[in-house]
C-alpha atoms as a PDB file:
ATOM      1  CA  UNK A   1       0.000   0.000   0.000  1.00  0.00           C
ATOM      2  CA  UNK A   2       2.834   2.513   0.367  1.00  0.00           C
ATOM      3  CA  UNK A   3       4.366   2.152  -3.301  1.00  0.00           C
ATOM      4  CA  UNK A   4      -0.125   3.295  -4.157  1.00  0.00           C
ATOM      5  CA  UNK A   5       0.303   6.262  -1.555  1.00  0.00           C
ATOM      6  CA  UNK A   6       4.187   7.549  -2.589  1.00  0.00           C
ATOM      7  CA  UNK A   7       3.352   6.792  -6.352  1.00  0.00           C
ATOM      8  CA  UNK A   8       0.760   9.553  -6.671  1.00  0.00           C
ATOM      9  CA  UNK A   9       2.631  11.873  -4.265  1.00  0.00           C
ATOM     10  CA  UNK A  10       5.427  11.704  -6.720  1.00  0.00           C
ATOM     11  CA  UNK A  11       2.894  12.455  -9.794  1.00  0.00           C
ATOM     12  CA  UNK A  12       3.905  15.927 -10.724  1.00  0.00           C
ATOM     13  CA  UNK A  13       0.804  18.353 -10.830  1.00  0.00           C
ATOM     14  CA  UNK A  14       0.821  18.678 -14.973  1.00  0.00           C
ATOM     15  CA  UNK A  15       3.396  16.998 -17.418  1.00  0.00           C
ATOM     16  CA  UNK A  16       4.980  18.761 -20.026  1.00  0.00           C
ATOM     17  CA  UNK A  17       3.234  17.942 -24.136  1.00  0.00           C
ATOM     18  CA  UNK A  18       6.532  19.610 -25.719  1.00  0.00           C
ATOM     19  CA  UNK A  19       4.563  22.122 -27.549  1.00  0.00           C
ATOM     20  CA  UNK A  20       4.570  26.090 -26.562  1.00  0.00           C
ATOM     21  CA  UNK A  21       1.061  26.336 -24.652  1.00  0.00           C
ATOM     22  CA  UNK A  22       0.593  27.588 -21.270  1.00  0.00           C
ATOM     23  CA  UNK A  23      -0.045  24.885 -18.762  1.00  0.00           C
ATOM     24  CA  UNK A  24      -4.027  24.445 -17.719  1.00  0.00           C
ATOM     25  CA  UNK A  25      -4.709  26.571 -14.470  1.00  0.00           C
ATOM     26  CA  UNK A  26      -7.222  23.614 -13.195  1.00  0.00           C
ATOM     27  CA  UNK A  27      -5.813  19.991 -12.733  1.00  0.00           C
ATOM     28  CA  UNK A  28      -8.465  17.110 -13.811  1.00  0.00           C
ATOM     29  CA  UNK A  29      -8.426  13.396 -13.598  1.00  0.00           C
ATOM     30  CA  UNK A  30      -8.875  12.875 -16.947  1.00  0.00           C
ATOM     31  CA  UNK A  31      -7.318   9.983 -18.405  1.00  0.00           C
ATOM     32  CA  UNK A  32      -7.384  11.664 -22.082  1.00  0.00           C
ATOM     33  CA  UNK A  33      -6.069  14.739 -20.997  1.00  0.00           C
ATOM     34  CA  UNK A  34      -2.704  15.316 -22.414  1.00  0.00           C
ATOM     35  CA  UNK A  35      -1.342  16.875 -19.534  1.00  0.00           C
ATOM     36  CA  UNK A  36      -3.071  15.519 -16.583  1.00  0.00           C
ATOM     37  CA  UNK A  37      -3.453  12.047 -18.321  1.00  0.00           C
ATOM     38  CA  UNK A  38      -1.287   9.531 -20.383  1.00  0.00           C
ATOM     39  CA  UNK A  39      -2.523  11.106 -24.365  1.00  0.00           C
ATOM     40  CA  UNK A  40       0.201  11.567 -26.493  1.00  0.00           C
ATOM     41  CA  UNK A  41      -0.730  14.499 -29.014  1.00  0.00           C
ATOM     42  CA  UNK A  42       1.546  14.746 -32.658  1.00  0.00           C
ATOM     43  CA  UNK A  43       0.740  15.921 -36.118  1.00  0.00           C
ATOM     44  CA  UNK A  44      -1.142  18.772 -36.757  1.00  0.00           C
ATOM     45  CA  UNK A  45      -1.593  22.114 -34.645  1.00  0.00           C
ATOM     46  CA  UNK A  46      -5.142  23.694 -35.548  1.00  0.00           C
ATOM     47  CA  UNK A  47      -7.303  26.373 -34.747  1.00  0.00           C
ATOM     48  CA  UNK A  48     -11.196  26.782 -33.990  1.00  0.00           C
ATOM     49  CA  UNK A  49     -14.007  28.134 -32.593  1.00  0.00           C
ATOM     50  CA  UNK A  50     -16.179  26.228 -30.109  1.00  0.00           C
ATOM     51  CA  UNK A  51     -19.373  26.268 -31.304  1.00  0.00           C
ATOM     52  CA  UNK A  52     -20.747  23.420 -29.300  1.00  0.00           C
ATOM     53  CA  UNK A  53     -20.727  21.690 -25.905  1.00  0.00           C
ATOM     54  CA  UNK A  54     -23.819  19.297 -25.556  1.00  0.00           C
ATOM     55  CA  UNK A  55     -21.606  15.618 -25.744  1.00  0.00           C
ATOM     56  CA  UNK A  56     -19.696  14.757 -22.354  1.00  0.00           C
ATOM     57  CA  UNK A  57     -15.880  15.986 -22.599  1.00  0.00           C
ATOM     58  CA  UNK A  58     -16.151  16.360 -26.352  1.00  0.00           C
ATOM     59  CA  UNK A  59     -16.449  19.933 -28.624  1.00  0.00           C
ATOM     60  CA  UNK A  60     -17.387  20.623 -31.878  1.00  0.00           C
ATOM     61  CA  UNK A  61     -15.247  22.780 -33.522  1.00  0.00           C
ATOM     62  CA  UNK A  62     -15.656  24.955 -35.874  1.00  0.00           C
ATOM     63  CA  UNK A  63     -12.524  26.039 -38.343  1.00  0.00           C
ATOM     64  CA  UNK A  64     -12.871  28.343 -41.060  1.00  0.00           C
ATOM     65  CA  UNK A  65      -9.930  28.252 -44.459  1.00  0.00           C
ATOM     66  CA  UNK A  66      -9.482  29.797 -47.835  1.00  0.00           C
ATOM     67  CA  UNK A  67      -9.425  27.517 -50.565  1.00  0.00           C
ATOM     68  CA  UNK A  68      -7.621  28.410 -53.908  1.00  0.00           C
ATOM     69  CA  UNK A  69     -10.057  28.122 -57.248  1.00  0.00           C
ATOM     70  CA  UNK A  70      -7.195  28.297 -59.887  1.00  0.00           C
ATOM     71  CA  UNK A  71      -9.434  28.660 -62.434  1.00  0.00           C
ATOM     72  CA  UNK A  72     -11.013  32.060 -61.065  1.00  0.00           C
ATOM     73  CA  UNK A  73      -7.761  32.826 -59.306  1.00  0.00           C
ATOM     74  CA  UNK A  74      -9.282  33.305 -56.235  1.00  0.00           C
ATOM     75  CA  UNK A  75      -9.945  32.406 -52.795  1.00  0.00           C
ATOM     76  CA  UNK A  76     -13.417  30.798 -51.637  1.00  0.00           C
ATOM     77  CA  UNK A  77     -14.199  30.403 -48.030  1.00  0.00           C
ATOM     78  CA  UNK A  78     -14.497  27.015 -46.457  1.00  0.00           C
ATOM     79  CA  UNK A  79     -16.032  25.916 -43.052  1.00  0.00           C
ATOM     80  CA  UNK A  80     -15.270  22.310 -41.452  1.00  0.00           C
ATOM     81  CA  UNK A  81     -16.544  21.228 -38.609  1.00  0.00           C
ATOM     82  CA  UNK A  82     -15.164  18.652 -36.008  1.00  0.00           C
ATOM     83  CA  UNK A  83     -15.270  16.767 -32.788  1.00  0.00           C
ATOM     84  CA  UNK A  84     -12.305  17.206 -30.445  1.00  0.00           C
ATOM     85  CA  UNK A  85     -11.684  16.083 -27.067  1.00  0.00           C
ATOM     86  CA  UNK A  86     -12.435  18.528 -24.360  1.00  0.00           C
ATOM     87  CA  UNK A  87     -10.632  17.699 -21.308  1.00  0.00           C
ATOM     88  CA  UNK A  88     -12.245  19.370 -18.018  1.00  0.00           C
ATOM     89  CA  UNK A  89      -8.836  21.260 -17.193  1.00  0.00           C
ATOM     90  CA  UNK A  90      -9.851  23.796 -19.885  1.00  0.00           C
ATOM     91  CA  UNK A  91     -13.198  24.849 -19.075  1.00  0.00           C
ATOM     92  CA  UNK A  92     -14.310  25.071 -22.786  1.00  0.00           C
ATOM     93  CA  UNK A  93     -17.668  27.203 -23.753  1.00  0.00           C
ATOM     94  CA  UNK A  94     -19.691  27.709 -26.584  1.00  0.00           C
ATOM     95  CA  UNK A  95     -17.874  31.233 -28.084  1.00  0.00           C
ATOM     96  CA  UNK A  96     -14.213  30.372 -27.135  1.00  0.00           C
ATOM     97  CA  UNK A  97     -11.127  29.900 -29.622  1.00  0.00           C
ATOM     98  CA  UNK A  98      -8.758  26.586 -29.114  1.00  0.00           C
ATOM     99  CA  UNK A  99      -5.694  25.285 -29.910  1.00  0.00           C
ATOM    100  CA  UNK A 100      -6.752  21.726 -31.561  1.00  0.00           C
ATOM    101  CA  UNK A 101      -3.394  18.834 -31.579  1.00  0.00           C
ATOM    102  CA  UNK A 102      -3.973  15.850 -33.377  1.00  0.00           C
ATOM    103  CA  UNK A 103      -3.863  12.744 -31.261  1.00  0.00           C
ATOM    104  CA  UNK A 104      -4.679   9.003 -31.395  1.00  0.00           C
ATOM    105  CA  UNK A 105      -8.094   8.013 -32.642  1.00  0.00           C
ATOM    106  CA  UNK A 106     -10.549   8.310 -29.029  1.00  0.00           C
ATOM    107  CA  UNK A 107     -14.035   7.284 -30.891  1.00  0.00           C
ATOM    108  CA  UNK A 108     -15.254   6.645 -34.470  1.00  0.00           C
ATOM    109  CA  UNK A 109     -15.223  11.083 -34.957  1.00  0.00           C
ATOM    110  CA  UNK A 110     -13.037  12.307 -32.492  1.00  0.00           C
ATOM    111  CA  UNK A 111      -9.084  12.310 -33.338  1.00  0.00           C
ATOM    112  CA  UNK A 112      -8.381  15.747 -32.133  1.00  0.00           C
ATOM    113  CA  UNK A 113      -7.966  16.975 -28.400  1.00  0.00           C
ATOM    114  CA  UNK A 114      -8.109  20.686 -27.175  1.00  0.00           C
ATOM    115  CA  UNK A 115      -4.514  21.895 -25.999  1.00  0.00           C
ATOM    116  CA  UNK A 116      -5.331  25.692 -25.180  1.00  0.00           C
ATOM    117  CA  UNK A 117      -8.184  27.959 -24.566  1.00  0.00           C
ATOM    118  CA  UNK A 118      -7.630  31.149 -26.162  1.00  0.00           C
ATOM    119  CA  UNK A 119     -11.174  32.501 -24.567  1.00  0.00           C
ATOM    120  CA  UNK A 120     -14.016  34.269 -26.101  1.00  0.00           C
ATOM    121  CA  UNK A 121     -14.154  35.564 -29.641  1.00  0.00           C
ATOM    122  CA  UNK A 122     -13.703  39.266 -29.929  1.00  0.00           C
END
């Protein structure tokens, strides 16, 4: 029983992900938080706006891109929208801009996690 007791005594308070993001304020007990939990995150680095919070720990995201038309030589305006791990260390709301990392698959729709909360749109 003392190995249980001095292992999470040892546990530092948030791990490090190796990308430039402030640590989370809040600690959680989240295991698919990637710095409270074991999640490694790699790939791609996105940005979004939360435009939903109705599904337990989970966002959708909302990311708006230009698209190049070389025909017209122009620019059209895309909109995607996706489902990204929320982890409870963030405080995510309907209105706020993230930080999205690509991680391991968590569900059939959700490959992304939430690194940083950027806070409400201006």
């Amino acid at each position: 029983m003392a190995k249980a007791a001095t292992k999470k005594a040892d546990r530092p308070a948030a791990r490090d992900i190796g990308i430039d993001v402030p640590m989370p304020e809040r600690t959680c007990t989240d295991g698919h938080c990637p710095f409270h939990g074991k999640l490694p995150v790699h790939g791609q680095t996105l940005e979004g706006v939360v435009v939903s919070t109705k599904m337990q720990r989970t966002v959708v995201v909302e990311r708006e891109y230009l698209r190049y038309l070389q025909k017209f030589e122009r620019f059209e305006k895309r909109t995607r929208r996706m489902n990204v791990h929320a982890p409870p260390c963030l405080g995510l709301q309907v209105g706020h801009r993230v930080t999205l990392m690509e991680c391991r698959p968590l569900s059939k729709t959700v490959a992304y996690v939430a690194i940083h909360n950027r806070g409400a749109v201006s």
